[in-house]
N, C-alpha and C. Protein backbone atom coordinates (compact mmCIF):
# COMPACT_ATOMS: atom_id res chain seq x y z
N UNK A 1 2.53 -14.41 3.89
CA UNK A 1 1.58 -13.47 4.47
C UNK A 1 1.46 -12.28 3.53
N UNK A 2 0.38 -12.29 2.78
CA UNK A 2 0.01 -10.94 2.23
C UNK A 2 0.50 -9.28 2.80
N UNK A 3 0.24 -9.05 4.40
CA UNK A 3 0.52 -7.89 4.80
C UNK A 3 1.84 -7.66 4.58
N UNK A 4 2.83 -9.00 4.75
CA UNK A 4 4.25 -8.34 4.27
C UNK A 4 4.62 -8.22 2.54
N UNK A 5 3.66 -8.94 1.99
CA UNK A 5 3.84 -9.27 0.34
C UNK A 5 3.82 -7.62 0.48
N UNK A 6 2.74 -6.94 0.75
CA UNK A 6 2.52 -5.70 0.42
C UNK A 6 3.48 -4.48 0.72
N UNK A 7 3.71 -4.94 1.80
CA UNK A 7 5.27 -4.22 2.57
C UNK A 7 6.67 -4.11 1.45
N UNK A 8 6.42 -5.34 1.17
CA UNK A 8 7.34 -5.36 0.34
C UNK A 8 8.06 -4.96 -0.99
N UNK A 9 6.66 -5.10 -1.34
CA UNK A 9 6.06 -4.32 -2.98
C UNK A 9 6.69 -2.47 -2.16
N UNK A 10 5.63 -2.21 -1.43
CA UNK A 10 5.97 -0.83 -1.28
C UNK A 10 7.35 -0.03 -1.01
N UNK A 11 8.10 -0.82 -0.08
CA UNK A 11 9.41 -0.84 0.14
C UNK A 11 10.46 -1.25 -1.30
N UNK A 12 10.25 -1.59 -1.98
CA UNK A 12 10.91 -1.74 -3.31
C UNK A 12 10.60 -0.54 -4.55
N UNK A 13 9.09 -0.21 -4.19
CA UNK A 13 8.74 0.97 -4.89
C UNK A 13 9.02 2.32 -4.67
N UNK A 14 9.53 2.39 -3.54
CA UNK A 14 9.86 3.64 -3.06
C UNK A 14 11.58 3.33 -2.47
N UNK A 15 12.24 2.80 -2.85
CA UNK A 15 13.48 2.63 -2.98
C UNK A 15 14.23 2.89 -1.58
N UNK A 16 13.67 1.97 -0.44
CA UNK A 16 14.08 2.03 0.69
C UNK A 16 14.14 0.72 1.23
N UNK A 17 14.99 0.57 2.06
CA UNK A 17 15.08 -0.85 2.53
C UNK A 17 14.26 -1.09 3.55
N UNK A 18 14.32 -2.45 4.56
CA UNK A 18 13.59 -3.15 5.25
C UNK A 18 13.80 -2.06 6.38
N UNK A 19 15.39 -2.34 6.83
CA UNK A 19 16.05 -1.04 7.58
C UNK A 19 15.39 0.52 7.83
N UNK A 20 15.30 0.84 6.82
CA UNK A 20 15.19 1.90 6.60
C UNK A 20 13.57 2.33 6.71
N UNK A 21 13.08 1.41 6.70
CA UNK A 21 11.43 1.45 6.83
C UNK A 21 11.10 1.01 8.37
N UNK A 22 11.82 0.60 9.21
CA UNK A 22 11.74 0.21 10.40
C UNK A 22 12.49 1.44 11.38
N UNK A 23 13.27 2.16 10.62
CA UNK A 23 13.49 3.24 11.34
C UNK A 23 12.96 4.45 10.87
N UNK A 24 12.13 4.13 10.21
CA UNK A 24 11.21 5.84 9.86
C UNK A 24 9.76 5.26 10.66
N UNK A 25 9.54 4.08 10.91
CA UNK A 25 8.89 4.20 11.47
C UNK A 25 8.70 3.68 13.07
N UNK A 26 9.86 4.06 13.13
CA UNK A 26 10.36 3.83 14.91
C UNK A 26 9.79 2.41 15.40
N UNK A 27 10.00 1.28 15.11
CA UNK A 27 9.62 0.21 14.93
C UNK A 27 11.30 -0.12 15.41
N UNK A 28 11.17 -1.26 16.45
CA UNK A 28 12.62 -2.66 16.26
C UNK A 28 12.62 -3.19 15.15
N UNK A 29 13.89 -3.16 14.36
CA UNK A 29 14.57 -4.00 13.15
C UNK A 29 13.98 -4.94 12.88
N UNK A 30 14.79 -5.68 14.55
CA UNK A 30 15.02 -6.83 14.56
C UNK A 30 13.57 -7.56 14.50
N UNK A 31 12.80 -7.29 15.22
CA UNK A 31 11.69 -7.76 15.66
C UNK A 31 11.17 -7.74 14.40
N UNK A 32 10.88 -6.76 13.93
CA UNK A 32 10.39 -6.71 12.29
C UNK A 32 10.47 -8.03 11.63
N UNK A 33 11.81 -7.87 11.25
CA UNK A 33 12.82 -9.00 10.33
C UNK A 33 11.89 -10.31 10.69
N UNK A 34 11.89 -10.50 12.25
CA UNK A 34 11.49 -12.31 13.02
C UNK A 34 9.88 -11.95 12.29
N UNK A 35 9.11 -11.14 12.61
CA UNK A 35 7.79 -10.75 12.25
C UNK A 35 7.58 -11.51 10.53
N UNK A 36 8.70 -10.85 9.53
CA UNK A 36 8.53 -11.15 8.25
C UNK A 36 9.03 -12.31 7.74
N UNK A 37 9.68 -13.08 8.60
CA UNK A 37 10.73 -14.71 8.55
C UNK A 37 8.94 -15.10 8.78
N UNK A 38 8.37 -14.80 10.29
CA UNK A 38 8.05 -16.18 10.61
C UNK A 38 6.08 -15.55 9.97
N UNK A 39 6.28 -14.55 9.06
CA UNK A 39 4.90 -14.56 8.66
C UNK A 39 3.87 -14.34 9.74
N UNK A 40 4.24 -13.30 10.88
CA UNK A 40 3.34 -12.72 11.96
C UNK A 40 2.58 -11.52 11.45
N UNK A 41 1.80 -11.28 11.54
CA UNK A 41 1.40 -10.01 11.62
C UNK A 41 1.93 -8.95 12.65
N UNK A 42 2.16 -7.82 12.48
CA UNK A 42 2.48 -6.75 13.57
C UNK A 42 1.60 -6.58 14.20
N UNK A 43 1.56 -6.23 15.67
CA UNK A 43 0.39 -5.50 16.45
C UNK A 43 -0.41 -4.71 15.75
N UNK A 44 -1.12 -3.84 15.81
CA UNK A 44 -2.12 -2.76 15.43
C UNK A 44 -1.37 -1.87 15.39
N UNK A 45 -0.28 -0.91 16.60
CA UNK A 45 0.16 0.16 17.01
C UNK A 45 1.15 -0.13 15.52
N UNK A 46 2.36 -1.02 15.43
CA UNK A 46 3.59 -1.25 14.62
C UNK A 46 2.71 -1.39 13.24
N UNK A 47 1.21 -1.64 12.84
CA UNK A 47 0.93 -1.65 11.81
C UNK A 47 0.68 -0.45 11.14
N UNK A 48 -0.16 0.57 12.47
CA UNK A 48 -0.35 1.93 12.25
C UNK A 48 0.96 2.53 11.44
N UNK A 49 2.59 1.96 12.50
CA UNK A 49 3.26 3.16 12.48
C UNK A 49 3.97 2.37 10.95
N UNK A 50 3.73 1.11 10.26
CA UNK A 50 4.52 0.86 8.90
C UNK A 50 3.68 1.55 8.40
N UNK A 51 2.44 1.54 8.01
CA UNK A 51 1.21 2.39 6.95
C UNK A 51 2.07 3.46 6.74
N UNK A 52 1.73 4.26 8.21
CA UNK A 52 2.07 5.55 7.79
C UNK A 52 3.40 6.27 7.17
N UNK A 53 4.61 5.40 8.12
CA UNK A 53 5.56 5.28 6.49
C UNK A 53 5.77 5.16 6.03
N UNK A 54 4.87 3.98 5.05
CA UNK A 54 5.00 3.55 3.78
C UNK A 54 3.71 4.34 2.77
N UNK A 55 3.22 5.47 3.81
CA UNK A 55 2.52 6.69 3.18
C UNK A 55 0.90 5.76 2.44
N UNK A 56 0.74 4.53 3.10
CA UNK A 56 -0.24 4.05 2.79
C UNK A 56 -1.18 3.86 4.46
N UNK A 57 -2.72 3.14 3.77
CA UNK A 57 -3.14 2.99 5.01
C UNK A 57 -2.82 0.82 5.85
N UNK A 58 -3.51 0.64 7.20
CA UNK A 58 -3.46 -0.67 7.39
C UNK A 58 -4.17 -1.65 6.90
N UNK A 59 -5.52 -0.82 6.46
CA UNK A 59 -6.47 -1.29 5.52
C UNK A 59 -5.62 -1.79 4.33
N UNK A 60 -5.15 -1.22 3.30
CA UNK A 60 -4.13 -1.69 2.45
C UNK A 60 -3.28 -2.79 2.61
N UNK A 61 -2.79 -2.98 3.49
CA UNK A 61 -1.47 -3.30 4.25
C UNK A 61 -2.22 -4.60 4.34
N UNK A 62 -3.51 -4.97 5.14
CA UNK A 62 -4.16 -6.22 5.58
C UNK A 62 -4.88 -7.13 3.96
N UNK A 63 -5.69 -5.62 3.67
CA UNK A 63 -6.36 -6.19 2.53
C UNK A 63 -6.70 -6.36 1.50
N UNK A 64 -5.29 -5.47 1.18
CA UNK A 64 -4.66 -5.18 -0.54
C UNK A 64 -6.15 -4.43 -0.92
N UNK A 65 -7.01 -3.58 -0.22
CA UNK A 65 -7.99 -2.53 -0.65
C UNK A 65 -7.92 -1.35 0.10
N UNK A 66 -8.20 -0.38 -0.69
CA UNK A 66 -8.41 0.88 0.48
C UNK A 66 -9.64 1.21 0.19
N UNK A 67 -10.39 1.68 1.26
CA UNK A 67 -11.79 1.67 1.83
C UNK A 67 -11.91 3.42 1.45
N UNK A 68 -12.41 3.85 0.29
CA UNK A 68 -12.49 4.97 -0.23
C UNK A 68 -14.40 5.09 -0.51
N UNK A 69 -14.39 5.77 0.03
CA UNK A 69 -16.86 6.52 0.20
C UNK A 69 -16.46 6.56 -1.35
N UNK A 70 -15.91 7.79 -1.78
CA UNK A 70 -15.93 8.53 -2.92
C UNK A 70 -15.97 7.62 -4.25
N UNK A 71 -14.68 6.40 -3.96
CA UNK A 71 -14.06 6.00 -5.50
C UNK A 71 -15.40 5.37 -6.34
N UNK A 72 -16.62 4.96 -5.49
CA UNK A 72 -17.83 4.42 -6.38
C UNK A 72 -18.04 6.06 -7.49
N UNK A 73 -18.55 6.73 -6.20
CA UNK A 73 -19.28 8.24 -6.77
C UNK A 73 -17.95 8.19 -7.93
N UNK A 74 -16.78 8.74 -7.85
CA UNK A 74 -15.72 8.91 -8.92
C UNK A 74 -15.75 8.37 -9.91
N UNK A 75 -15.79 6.45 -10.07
CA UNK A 75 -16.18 5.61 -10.98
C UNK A 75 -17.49 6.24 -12.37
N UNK A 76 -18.63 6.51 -11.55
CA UNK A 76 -19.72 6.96 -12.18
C UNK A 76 -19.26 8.07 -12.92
N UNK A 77 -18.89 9.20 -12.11
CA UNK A 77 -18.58 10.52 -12.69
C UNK A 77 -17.75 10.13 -13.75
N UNK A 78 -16.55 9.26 -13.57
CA UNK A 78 -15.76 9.17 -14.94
C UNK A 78 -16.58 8.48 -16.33
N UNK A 79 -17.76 7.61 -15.65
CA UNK A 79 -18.05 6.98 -16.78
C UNK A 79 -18.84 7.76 -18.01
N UNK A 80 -19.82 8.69 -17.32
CA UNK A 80 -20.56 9.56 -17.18
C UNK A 80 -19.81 11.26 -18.38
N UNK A 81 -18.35 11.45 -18.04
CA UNK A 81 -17.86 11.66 -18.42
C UNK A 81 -17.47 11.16 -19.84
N UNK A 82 -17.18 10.16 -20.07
CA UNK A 82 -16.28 9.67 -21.16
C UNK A 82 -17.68 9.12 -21.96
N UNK A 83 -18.82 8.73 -21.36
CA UNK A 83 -20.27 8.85 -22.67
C UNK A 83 -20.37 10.52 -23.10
N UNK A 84 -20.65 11.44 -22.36
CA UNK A 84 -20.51 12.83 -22.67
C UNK A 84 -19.35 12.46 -23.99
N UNK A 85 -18.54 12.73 -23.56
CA UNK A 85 -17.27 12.59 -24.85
C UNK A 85 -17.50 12.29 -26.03
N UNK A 86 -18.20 10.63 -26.02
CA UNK A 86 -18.40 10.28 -27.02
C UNK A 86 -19.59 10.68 -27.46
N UNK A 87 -20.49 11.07 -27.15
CA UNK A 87 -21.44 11.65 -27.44
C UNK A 87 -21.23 12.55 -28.52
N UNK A 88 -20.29 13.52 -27.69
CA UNK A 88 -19.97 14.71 -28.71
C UNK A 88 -19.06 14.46 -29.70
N UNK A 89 -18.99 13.02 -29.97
CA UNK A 89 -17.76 13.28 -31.65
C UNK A 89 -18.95 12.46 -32.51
């Protein structure tokens, strides 16, 4: 299951365990653990509350994307940017 691939990645990147991510985010262990054995998805509520301590969103979490208005507009501006640049050498 991808949503835990991602869990997992994040929990290794930020140097906290399974444990330790199940109690920051007031989540059962245990239940967790059976959740990531048997490749369930969490409810909505337990997905909300991993996101938010793994300081990401559920969007992420489901679809390895985050749903950002801006990052197109940003894209442009950078490109937009770096012709300016070259422009000027």
């Amino acid at each position: 299951m991808e949503f835990w691939d991602r869990v997992k990645t994040l929990i290794k990147s930020k140097n906290i365990t399974q444990e330790g991510l199940a109690k920051a985010a007031e989540i059962n262990f245990s239940n967790m653990k059976q959740q990531i054995f048997y490749e369930r998805c969490p409810d909505a509520i337990q997905a909300t509350k991993i996101a938010s301590a793994l300081g990401t969103t559920v969007e992420y979490l489901v679809t390895g994307e985050e749903n950002n208005p801006l990052a197109e507009e940003n894209k442009s501006l950078k490109e937009k940017i770096k012709k300016a640049i070259e422009d000027l050498r």
